[in-house]
C-alpha atoms as a PDB file:
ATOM      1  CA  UNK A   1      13.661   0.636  -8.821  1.00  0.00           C
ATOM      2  CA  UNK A   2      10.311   1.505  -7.736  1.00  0.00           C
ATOM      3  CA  UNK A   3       8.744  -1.800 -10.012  1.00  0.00           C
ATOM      4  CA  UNK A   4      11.323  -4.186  -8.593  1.00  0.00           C
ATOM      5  CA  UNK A   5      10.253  -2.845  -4.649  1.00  0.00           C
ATOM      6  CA  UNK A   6       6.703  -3.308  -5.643  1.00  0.00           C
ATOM      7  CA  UNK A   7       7.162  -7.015  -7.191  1.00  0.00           C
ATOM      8  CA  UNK A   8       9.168  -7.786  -4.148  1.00  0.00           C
ATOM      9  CA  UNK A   9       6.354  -6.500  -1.813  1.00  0.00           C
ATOM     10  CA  UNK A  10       3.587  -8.670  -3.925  1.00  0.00           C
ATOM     11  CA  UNK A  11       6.276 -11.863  -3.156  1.00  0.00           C
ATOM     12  CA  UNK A  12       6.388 -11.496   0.628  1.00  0.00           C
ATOM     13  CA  UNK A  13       2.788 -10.519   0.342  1.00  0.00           C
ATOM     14  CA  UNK A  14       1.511 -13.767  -0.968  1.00  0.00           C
ATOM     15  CA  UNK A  15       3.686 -15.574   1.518  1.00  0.00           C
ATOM     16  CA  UNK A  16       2.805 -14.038   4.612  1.00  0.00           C
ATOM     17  CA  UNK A  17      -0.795 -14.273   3.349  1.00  0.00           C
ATOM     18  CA  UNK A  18      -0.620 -17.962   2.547  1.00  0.00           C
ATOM     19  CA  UNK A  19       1.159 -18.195   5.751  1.00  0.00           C
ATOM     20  CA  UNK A  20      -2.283 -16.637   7.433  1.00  0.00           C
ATOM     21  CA  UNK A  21      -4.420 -19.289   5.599  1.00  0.00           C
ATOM     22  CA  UNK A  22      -2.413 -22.167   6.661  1.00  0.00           C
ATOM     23  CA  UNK A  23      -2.614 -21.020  10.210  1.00  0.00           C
ATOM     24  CA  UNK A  24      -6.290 -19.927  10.244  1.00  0.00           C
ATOM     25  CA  UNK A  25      -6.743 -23.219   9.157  1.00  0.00           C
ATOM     26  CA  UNK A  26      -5.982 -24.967  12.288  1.00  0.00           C
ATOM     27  CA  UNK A  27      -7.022 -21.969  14.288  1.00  0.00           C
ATOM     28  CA  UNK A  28     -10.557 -21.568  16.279  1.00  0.00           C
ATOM     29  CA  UNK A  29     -10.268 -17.777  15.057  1.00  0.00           C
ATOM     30  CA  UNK A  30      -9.100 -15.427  12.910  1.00  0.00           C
ATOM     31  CA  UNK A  31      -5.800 -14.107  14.673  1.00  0.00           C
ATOM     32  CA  UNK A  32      -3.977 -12.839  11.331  1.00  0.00           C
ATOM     33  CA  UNK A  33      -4.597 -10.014   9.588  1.00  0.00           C
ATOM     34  CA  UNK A  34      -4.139 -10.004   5.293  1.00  0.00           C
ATOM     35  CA  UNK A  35      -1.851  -7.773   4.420  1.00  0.00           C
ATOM     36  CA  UNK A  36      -2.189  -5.871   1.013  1.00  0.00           C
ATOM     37  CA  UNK A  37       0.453  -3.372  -0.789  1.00  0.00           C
ATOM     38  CA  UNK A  38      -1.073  -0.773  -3.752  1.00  0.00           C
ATOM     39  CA  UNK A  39       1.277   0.989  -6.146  1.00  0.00           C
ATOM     40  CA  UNK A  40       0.294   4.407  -7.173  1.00  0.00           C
ATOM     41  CA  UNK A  41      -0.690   7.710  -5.650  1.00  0.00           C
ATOM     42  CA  UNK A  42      -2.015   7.586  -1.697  1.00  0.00           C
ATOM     43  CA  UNK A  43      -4.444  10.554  -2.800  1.00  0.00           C
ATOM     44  CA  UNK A  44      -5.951   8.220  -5.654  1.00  0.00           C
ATOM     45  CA  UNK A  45      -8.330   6.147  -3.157  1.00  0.00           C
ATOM     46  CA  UNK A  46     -10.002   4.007  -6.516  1.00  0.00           C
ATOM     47  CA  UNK A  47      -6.937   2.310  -6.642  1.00  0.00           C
ATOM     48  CA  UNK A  48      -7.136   1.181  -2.542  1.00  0.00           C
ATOM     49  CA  UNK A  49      -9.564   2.708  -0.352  1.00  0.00           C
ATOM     50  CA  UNK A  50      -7.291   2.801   2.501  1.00  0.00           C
ATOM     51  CA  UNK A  51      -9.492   5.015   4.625  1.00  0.00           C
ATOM     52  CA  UNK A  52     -11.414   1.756   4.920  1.00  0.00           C
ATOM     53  CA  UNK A  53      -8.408   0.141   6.154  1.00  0.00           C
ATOM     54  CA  UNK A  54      -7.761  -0.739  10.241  1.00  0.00           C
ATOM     55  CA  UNK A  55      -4.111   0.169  10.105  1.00  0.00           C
ATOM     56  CA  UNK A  56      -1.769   2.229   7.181  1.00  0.00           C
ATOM     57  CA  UNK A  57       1.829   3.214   7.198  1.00  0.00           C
ATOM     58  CA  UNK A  58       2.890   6.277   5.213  1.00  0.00           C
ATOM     59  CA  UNK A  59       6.377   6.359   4.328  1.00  0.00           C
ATOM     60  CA  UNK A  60       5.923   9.886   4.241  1.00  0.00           C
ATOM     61  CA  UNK A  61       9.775  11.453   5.271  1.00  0.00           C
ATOM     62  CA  UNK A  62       9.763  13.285   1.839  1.00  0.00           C
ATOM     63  CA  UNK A  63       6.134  14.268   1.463  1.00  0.00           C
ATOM     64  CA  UNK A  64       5.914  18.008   1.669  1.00  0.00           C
ATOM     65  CA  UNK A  65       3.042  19.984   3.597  1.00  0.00           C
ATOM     66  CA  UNK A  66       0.790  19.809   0.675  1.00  0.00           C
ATOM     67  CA  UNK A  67       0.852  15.823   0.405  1.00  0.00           C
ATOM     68  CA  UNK A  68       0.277  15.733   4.099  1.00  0.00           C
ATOM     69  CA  UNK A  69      -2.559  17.919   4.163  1.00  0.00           C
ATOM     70  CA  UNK A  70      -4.139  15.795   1.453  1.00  0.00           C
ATOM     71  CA  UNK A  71      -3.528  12.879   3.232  1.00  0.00           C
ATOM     72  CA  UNK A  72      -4.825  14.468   6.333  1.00  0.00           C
ATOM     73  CA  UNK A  73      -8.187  15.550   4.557  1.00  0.00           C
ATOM     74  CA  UNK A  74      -8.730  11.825   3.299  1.00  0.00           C
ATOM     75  CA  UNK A  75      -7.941   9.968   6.895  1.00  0.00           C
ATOM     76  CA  UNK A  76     -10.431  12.006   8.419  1.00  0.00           C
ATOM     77  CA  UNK A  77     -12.431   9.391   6.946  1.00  0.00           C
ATOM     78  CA  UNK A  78     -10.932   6.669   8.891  1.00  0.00           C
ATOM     79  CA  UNK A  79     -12.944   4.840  11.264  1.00  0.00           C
ATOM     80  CA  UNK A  80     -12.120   5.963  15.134  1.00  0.00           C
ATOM     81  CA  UNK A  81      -9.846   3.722  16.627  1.00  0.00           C
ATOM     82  CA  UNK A  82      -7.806   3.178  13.478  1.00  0.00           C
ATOM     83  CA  UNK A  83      -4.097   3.593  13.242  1.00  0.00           C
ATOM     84  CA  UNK A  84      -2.062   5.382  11.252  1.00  0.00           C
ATOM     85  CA  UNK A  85       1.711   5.501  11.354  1.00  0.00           C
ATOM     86  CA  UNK A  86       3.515   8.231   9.776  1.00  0.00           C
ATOM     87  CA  UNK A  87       7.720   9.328   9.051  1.00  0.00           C
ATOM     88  CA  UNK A  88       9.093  11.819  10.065  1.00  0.00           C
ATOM     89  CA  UNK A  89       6.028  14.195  10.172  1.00  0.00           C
ATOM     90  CA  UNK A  90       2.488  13.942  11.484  1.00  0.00           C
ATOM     91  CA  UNK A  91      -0.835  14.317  10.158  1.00  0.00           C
ATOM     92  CA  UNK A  92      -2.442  17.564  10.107  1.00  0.00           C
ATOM     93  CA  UNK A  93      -4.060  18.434  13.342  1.00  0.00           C
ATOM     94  CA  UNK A  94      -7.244  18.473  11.026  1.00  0.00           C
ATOM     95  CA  UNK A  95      -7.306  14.896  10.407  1.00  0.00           C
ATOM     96  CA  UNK A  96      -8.708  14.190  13.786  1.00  0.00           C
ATOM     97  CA  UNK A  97      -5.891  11.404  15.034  1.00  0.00           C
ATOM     98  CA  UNK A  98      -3.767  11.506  17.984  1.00  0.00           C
ATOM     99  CA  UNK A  99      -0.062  10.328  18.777  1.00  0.00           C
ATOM    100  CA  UNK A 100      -0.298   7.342  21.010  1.00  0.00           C
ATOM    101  CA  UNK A 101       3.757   6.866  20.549  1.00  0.00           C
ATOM    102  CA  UNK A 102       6.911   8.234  18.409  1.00  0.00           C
ATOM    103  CA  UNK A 103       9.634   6.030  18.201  1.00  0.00           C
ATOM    104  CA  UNK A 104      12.856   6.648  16.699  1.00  0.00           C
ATOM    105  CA  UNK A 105      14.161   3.756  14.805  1.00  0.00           C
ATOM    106  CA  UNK A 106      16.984   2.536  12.349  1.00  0.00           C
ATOM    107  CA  UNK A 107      16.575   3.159   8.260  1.00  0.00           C
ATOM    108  CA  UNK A 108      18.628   2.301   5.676  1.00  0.00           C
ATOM    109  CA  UNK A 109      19.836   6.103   5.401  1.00  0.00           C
ATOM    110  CA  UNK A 110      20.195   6.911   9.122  1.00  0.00           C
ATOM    111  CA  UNK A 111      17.256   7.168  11.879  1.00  0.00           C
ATOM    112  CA  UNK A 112      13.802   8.713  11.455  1.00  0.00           C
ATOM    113  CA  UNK A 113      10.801   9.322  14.220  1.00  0.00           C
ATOM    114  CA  UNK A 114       7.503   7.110  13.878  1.00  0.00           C
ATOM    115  CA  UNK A 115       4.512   8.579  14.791  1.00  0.00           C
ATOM    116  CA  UNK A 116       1.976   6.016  15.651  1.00  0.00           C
ATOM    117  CA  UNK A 117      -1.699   8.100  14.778  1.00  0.00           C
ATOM    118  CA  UNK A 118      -5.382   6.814  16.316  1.00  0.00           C
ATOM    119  CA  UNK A 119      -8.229   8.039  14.914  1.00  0.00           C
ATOM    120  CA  UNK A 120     -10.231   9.935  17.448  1.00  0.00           C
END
């Protein structure tokens, strides 16, 4: 299951991203931001570096406390001002990031909170 979702996500990401390049093409600016998708642990950074990244989502409903503190510990790397958005829990008060919004929203299995994280 978890292959398929990830070969799926590698489709839609080539589209949207050729999408971008089409667009920027014709544009006086870069309005569109690439979109990437890694498959592995979050914690293993040499396989994406996301605390380099502008924006991550965590689909972290299931992650226990240890996960999140481990997530929490590499975020505090973030740059201030990023965003991170997080299910169903937050990120440790340690990671340094503040909830601009929660949102609860739809899922597949029910509803779930959002918690949309900046970097401070």
């Amino acid at each position: 299951l978890m292959d398929s979702l990830y070969d799926i996500s590698k489709e839609v990401q080539s589209l949207y991203n050729d999408e971008v390049h089409r667009l920027e093409a014709t544009a006086s600016s870069h309005l569109y931001p690439m979109v990437s998708f890694a498959r592995g642990s979050l914690l293993d950074l040499s396989i994406l570096d996301w605390t380099k990244c502008n924006f991550v989502f965590a689909n972290s409903t299931c992650f226990d406390e240890v996960l999140m503190e481990d997530i929490g510990e590499r975020a505090q790397q973030m740059r201030r001002g990023s965003i991170m958005i997080t299910m169903s829990k937050l990120l440790p008060p340690t990671a340094g990031f503040t909830v601009v919004e929660e949102v609860r929203e739809k899922t597949s299995w029910g509803s779930a909170d959002f918690f949309i994280q900046r970097k401070d």
